[in-house]
Protein backbone atom coordinates (compact mmCIF):
# COMPACT_ATOMS: atom_id res chain seq x y z
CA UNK A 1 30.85 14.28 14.76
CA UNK A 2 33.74 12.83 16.37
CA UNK A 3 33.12 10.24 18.69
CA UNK A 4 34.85 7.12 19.70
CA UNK A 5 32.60 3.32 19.21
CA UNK A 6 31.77 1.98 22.21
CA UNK A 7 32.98 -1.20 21.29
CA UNK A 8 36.48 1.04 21.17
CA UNK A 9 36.11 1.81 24.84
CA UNK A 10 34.57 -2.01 26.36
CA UNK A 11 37.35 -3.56 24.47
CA UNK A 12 40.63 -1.86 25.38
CA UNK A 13 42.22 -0.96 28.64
CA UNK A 14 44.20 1.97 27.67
CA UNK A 15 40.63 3.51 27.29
CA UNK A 16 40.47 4.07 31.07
CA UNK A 17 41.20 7.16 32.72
CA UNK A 18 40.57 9.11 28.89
CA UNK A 19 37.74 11.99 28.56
CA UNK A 20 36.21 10.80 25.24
CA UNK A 21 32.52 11.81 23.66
CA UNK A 22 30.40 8.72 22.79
CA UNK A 23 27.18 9.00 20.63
CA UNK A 24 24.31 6.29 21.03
CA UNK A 25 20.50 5.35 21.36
CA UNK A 26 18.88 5.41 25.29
CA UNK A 27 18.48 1.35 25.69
CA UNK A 28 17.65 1.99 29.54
CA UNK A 29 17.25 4.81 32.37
CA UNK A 30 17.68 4.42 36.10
CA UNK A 31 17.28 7.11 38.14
CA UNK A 32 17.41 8.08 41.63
CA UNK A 33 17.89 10.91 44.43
CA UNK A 34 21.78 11.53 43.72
CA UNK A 35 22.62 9.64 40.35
CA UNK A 36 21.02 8.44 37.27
CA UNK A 37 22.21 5.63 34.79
CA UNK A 38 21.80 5.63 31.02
CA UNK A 39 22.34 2.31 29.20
CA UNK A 40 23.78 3.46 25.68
CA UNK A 41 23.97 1.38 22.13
CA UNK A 42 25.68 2.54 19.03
CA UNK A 43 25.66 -0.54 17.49
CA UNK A 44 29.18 -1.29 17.44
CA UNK A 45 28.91 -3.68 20.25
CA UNK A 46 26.60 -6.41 21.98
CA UNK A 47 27.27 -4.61 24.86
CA UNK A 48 26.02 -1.50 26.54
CA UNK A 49 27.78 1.27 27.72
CA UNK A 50 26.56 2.74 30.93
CA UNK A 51 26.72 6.48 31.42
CA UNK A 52 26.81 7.80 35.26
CA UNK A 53 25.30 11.39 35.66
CA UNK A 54 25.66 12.96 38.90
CA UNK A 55 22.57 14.94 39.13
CA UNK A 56 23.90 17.45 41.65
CA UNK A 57 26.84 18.01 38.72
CA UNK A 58 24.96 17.85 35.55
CA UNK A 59 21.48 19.35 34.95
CA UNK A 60 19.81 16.56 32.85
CA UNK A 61 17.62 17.66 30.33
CA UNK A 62 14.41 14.89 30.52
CA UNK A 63 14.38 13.89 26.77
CA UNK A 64 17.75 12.99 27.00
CA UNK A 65 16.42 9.89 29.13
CA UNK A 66 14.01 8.80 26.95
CA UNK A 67 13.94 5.01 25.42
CA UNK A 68 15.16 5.31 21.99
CA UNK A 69 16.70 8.80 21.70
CA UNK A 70 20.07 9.95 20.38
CA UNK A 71 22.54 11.79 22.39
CA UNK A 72 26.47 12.35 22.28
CA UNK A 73 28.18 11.95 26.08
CA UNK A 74 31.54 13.57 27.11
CA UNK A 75 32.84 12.56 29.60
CA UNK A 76 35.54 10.29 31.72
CA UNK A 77 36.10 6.41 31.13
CA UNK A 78 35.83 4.47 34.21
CA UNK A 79 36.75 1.31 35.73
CA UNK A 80 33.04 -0.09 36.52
CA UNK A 81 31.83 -0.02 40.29
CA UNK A 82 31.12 -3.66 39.54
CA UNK A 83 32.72 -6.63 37.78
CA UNK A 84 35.34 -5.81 35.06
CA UNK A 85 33.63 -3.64 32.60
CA UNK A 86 33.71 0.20 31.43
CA UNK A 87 31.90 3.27 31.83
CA UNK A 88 31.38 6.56 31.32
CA UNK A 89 31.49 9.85 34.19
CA UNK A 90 29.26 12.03 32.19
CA UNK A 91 30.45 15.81 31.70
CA UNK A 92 27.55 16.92 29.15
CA UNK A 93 24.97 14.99 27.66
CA UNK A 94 23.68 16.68 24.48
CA UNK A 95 20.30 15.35 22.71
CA UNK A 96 20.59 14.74 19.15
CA UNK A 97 17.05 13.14 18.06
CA UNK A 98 13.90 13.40 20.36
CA UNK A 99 12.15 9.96 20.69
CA UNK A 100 8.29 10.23 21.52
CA UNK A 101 6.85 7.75 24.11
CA UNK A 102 4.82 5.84 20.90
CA UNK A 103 8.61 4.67 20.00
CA UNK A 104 7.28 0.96 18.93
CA UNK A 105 10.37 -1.24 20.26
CA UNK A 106 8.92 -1.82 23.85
CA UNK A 107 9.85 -5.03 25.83
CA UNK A 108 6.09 -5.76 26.52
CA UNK A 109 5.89 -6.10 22.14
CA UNK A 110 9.13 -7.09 21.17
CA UNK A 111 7.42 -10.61 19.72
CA UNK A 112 9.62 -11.29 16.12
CA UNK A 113 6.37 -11.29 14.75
CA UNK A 114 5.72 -7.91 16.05
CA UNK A 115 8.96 -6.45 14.52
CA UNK A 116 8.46 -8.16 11.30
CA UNK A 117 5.85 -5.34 10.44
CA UNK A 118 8.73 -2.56 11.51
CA UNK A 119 11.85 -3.74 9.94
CA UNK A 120 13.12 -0.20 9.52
CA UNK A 121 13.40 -0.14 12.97
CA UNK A 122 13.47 -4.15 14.50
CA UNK A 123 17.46 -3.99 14.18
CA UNK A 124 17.71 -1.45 17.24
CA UNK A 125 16.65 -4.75 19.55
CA UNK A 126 19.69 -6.75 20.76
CA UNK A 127 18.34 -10.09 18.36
CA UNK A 128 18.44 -7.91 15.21
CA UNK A 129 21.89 -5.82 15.68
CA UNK A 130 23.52 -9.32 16.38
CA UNK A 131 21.91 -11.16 13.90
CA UNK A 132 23.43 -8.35 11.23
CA UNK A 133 26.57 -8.20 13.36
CA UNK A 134 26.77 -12.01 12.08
CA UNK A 135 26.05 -11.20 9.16
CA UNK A 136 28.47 -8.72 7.98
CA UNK A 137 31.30 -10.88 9.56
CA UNK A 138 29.79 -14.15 7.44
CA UNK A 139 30.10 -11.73 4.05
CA UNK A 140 33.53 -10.94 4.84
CA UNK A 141 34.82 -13.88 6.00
CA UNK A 142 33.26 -15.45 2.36
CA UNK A 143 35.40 -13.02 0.85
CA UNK A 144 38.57 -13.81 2.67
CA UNK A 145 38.18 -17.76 2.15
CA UNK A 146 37.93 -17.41 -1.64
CA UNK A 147 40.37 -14.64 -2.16
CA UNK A 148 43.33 -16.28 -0.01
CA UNK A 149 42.82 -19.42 -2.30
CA UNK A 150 43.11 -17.61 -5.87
CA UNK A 151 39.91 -17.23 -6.87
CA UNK A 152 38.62 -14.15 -8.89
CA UNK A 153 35.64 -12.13 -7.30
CA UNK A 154 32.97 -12.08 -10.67
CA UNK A 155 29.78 -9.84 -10.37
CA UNK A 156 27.14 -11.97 -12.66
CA UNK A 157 24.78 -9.63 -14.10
CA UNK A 158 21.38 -9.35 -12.14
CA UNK A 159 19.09 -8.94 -15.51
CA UNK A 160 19.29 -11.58 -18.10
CA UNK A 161 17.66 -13.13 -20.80
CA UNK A 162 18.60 -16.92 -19.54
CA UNK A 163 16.86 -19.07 -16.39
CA UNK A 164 19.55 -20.99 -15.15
CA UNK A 165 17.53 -23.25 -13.57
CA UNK A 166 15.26 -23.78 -16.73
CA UNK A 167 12.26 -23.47 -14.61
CA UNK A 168 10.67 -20.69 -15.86
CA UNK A 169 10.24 -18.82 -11.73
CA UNK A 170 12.01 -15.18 -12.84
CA UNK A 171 10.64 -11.78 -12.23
CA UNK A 172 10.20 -10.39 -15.62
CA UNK A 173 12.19 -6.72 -16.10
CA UNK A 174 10.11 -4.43 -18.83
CA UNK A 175 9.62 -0.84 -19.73
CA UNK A 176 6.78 -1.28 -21.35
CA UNK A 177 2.83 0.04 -19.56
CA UNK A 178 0.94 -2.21 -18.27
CA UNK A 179 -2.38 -1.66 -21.06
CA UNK A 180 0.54 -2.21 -23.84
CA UNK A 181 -0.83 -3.05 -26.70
CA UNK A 182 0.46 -5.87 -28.42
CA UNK A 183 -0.76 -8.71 -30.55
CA UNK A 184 1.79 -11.46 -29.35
CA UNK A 185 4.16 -12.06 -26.95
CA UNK A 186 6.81 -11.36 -30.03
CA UNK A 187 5.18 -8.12 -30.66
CA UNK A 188 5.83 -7.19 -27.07
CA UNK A 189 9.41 -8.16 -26.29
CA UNK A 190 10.18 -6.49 -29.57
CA UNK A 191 8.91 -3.04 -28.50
CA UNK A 192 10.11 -3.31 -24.91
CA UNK A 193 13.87 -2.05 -23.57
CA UNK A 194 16.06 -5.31 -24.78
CA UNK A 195 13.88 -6.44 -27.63
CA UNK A 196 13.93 -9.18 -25.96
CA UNK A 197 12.32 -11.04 -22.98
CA UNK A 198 14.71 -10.39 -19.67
CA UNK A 199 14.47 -11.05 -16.52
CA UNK A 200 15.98 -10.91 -13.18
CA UNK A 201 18.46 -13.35 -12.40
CA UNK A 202 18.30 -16.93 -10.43
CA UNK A 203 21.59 -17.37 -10.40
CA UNK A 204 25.01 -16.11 -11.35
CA UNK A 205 25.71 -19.72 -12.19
CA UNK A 206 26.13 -19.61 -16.03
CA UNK A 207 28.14 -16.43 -16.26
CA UNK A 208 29.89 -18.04 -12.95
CA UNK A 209 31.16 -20.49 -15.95
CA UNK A 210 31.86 -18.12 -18.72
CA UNK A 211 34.52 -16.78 -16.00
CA UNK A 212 35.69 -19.82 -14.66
CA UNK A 213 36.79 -21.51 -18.22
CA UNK A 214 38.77 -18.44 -18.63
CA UNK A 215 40.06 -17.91 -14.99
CA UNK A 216 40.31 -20.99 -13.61
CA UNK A 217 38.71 -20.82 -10.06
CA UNK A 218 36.11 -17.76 -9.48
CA UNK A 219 33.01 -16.85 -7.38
CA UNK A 220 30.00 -14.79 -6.97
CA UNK A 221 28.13 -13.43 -4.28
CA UNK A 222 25.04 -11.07 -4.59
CA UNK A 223 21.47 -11.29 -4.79
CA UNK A 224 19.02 -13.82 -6.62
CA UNK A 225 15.63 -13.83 -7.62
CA UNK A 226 13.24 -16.90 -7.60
CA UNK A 227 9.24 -15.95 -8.57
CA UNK A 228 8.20 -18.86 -6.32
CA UNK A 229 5.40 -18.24 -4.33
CA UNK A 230 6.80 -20.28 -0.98
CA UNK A 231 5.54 -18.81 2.03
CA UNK A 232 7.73 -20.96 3.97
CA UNK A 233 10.38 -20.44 6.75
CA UNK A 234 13.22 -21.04 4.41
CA UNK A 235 12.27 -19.35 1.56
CA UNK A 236 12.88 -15.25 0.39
CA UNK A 237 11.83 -13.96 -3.49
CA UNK A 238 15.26 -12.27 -3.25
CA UNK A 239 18.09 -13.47 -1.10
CA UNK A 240 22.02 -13.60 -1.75
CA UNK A 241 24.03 -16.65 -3.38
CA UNK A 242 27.54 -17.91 -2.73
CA UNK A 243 28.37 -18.85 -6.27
CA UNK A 244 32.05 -20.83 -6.56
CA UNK A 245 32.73 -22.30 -9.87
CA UNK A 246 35.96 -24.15 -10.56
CA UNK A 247 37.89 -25.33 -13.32
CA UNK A 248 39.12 -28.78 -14.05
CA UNK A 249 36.94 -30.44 -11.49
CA UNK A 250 35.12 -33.34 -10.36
CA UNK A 251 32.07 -33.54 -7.73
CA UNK A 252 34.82 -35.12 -5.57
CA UNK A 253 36.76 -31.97 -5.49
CA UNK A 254 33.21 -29.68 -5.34
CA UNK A 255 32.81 -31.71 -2.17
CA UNK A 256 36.16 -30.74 -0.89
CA UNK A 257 35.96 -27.07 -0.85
CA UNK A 258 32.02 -27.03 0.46
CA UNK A 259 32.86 -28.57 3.07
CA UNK A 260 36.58 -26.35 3.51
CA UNK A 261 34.29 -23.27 2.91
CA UNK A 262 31.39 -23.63 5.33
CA UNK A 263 33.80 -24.97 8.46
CA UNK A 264 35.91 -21.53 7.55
CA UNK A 265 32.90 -19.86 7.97
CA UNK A 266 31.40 -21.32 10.74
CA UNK A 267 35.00 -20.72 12.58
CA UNK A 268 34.91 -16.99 11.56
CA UNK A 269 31.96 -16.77 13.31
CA UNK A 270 32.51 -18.15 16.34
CA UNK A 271 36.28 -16.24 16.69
CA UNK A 272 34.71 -12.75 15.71
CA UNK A 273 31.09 -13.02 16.96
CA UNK A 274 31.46 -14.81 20.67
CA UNK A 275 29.27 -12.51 22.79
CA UNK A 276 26.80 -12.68 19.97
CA UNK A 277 26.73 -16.20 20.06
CA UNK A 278 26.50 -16.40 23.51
CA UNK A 279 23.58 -14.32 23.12
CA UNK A 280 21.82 -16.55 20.74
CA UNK A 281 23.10 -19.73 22.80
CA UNK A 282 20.94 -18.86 25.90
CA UNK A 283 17.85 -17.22 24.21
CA UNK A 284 17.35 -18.16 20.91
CA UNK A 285 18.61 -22.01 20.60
CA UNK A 286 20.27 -24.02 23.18
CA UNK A 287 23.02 -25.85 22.51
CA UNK A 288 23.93 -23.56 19.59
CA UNK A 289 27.73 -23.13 19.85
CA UNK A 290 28.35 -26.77 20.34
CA UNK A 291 25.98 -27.24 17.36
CA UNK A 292 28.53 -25.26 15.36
CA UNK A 293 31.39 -26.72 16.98
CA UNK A 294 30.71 -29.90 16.04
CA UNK A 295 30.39 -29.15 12.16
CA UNK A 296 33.71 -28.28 12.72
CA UNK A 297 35.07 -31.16 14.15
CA UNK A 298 33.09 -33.33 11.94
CA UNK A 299 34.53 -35.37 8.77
CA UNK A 300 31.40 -35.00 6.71
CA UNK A 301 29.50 -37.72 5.78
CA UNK A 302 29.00 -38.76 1.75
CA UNK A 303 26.21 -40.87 0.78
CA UNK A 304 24.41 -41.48 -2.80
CA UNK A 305 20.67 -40.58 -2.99
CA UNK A 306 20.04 -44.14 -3.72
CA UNK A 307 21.17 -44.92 -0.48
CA UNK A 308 19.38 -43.01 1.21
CA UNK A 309 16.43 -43.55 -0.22
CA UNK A 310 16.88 -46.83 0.82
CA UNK A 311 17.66 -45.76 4.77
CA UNK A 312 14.11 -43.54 4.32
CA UNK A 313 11.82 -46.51 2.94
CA UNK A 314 13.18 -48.16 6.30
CA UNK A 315 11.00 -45.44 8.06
CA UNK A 316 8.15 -43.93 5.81
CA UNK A 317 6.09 -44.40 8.26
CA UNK A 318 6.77 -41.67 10.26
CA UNK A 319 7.04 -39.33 7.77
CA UNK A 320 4.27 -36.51 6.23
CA UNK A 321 5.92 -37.81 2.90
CA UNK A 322 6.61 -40.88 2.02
CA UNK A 323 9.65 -41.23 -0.39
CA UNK A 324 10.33 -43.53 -3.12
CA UNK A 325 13.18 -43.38 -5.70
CA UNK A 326 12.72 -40.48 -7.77
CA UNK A 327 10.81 -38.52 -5.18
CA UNK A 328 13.19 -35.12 -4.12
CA UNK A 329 14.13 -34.92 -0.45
CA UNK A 330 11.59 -32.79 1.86
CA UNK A 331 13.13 -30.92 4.57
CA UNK A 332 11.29 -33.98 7.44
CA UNK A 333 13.89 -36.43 5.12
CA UNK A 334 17.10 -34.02 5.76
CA UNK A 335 16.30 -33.92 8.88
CA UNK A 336 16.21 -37.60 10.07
CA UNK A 337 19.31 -38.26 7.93
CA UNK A 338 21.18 -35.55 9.56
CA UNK A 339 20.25 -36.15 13.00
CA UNK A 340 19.36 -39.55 13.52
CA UNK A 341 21.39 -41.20 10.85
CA UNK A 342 24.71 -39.92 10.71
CA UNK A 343 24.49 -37.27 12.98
CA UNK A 344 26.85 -35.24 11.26
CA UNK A 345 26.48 -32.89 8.07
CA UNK A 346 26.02 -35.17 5.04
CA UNK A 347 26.70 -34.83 1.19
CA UNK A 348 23.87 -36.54 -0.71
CA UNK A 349 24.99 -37.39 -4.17
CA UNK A 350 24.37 -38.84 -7.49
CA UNK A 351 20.20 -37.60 -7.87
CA UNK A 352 18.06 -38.66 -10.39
CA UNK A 353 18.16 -36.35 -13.57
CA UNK A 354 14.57 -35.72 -13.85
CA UNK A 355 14.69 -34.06 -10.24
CA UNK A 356 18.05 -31.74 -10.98
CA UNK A 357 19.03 -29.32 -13.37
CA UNK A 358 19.49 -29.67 -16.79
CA UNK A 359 23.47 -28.24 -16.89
CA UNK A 360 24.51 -31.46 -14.38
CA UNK A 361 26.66 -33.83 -15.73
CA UNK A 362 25.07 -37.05 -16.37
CA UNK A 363 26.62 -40.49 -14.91
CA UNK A 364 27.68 -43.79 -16.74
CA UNK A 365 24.02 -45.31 -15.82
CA UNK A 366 21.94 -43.09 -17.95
CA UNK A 367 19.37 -42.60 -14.77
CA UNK A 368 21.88 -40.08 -12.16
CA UNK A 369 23.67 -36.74 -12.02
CA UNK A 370 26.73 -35.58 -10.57
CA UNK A 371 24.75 -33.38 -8.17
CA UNK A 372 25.02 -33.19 -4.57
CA UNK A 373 23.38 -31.92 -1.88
CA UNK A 374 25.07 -30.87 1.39
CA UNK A 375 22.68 -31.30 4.22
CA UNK A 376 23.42 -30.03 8.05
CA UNK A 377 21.46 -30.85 11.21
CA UNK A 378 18.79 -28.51 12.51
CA UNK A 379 17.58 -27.12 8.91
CA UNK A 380 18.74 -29.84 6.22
CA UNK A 381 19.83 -28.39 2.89
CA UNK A 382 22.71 -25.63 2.86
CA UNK A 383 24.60 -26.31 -0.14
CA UNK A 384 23.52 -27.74 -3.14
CA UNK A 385 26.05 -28.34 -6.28
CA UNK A 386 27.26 -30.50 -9.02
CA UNK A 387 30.08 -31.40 -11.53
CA UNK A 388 28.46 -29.53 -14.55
CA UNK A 389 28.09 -31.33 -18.06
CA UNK A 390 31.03 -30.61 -20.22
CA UNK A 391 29.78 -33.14 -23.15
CA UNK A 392 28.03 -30.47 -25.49
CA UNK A 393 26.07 -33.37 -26.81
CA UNK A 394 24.74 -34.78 -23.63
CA UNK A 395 24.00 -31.09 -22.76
CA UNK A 396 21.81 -30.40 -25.86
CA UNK A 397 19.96 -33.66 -25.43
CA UNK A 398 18.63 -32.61 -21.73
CA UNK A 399 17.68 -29.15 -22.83
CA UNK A 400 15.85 -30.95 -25.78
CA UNK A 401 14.49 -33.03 -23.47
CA UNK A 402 13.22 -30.21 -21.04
CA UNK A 403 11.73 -28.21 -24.13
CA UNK A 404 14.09 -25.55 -23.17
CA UNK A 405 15.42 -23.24 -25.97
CA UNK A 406 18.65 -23.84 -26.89
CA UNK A 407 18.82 -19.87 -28.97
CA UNK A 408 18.83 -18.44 -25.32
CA UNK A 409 21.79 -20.21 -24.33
CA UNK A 410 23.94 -20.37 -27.00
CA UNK A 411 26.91 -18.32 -25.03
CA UNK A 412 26.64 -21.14 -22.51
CA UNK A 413 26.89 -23.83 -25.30
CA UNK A 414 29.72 -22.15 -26.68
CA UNK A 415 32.07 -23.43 -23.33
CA UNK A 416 31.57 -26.85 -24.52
CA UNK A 417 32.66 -26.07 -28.32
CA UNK A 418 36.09 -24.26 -27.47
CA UNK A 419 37.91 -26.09 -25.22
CA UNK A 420 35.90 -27.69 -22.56
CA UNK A 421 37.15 -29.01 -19.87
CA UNK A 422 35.65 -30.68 -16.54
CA UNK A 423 33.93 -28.24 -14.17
CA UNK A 424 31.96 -27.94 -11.10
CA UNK A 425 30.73 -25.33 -8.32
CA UNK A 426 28.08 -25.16 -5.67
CA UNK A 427 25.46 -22.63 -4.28
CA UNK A 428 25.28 -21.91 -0.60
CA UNK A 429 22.14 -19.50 0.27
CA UNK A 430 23.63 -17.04 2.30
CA UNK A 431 20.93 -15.78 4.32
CA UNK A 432 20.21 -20.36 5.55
CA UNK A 433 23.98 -19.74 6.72
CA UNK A 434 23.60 -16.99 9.03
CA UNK A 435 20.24 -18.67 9.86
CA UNK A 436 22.05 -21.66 10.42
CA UNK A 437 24.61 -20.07 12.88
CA UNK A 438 22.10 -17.33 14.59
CA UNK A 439 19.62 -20.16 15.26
CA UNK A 440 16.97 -18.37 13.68
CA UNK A 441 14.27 -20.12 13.00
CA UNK A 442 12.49 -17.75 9.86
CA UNK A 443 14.75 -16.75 6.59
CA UNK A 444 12.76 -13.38 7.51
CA UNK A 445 14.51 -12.40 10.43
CA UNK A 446 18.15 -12.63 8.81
CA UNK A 447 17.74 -9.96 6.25
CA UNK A 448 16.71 -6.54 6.08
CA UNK A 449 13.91 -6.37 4.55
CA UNK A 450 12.47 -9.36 3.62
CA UNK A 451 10.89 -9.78 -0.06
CA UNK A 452 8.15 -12.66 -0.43
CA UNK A 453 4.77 -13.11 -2.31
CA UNK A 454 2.93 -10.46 -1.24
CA UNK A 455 5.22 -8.75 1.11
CA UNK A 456 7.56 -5.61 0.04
CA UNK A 457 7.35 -3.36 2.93
């Protein structure tokens, strides 16, 4: 059908004085003696287009006024009666899709955890469409940093037979019936679609490398799975990973470019997204644009986990969780360090090695990593990274050390037999970014649908 985007029509001034058809969802209905209003969406826009219908001009068919149908409107664009804004002298109104008056998105139950049992239909409310208006500009702009700078877009393969992480939380991927019967878990693998056991992927980290010791500078972005059963705010069972990995590289130039990345984000955001932001600014966190405006005008802060450890011990009385060194970092510690330390984004580096991965490179002291952790105020970790270990025997000894087995990586252990050089790259969990600039509270509300133990509506 062709139809112009409202958006189209709020947004430019040459729009006024054109006849133009416009297609949309009822958002509201006035009505009175002489002239009736409908409030139209098509998504395009935060804003509403209103459509005038003069009554004693236009018959108006009754379902065409009902909250939540579809209709397509030709007619004149306006200069509003009031203030500065559009809208529409309708001509004919034509009903697309009938909406019945049990359509669930009603103001009196419009609680987010109402619409978290109808996400197929929570994104027609202004929070969702903005939220996913965010969104989509936060994918592209990811896209646009990375390829302006050189690196090659890689798409890591979702089922593997590797956990990057080496801690055993992946969905397993099989053909085989659930009453298979099989002897061992040998017996099993054998007879199932790879012969071997695969899974679905944690990370696009490792093949992230393969790439990156070929192409110098690369990144991934697409979907990871983690089998961890955290019902928590911040946590999905499938959510999407901005994956850089970089060749020739220290953790002081990982640093660098998280920090370059995430304030070219943040800026996208706020240039392409203001009315949305706005939006979120006076309902769903106060103080939210200044929040993101001072990332940007922040030099980040760098400290090791050592010393803040020690800044912590200063205070474990106040906290749920006591820390000591060797103890990982709850989201109560990133908080305080954040916002009542440096009150700035901080990088917290240099982690024990029996709290971090087994692929970081291990430091001259025999006890640290090269890891770092970039945490933000308001929900603490964001970005977490490292310089990866480029020793092969250093690598092999923490595998050995984890009981991990070395057969399953032996592609990975390759890199550090032909020609390995220094490396690093980070992780940034997409869906905590838009959460981060929304002000959204739950990782639920900031994708589509939402996958988590026990939930896969």
């Amino acid at each position: 059908m062709k139809h112009v985007d409202i958006k189209n029509i709020l947004s430019n001034a040459d729009m006024v004085g054109r006849e133009v058809v416009v297609c949309g969802w009822v958002r509201t209905f006035r009505d009175s003696a002489q002239v009736a209003f409908l409030e139209l969406s098509d998504g395009s826009s935060f804003r509403k287009l209103q459509v005038v219908i003069d009554k004693g001009a236009l018959s108006l068919d009754p379902e065409t006024t009902k909250l939540g149908a579809s209709v397509a409107v030709k007619g004149a664009v306006v200069k509003a009666y009031k203030g500065e804004g559009k809208e529409l002298n309708a001509k004919e109104i034509a009903l697309l899709g009938k909406c019945p008056p049990d359509y669930p998105i009603q103001k009196k139950r419009t609680t987010l955890d109402f619409l978290r049992t109808i996400p197929h239909l929570r994104l027609r409310t202004n929070t969702f469409a903005a939220v996913f208006r965010v969104r989509s500009v936060a994918a592209q702009a990811i896209h646009r940093y990375f390829h302006e700078r050189g690196y090659y877009y890689i798409n890591a393969p979702l089922i593997t037979a590797s956990d990057c992480e080496g801690a055993g939380e992946m969905f397993r991927v099989t053909t085989r019936p659930w009453n298979c019967a099989a002897k061992t878990e040998e017996e099993y693998y054998r007879g199932d679609f790879f012969g071997v056991k695969a899974g679905l992927s944690v990370s696009g980290q490792l093949e992230g490398e393969v790439a990156a010791t070929a192409l110098g500078k690369i990144y991934t972005f697409g979907p990871s799975f983690r089998a961890e059963n955290s019902n928590t705010t911040r946590h999905l069972a499938e959510f999407w990973h901005v994956e850089p990995e970089i060749a020739f590289a220290e953790l002081c130039d990982v640093l660098e470019i998280a920090e370059e990345m995430l304030k070219y984000l943040i800026q996208a955001v706020l240039d392409e997204c203001p009315e949305e932001l706005a939006f979120f600014d006076s309902f769903v966190e106060k103080g939210l644009i200044e929040k993101l405006t001072h990332v940007l005008r922040s030099d980040f802060a760098v400290c090791t986990y050592t010393e803040a450890i020690s800044l912590l011990e200063k205070e474990n009385a106040r906290f749920a969780f006591p820390v000591h060194w060797g103890s990982d970092l709850q989201s109560e510690h990133e908080k305080y360090l954040t916002e009542q330390v440096f009150k700035r984004p901080v990088f917290v580096t240099n982690y024990p090695k029996e709290i971090k991965s087994f692929y970081m490179k291990q430091n001259a002291d025999g006890k640290t990593v090269a890891a770092a952790d970039l945490l933000v105020p308001g929900i603490g970790e964001i970005i977490g990274g490292s310089e990866r270990e480029a020793d092969l025997g250093k690598l092999m000894a923490a595998m050995s050390e984890r009981g991990m087995d070395e057969s399953a990586y032996r592609q990975y252990l390759d890199l550090r037999r032909f020609g390995s050089v220094p490396h690093g790259g980070f992780g940034l969990g997409f869906e905590r970014f838009v959460m981060y600039c929304t002000g959204m509270e739950n990782i639920r509300d900031v994708t589509l649908f939402p996958r988590s133990s026990k939930n896969i509506m």
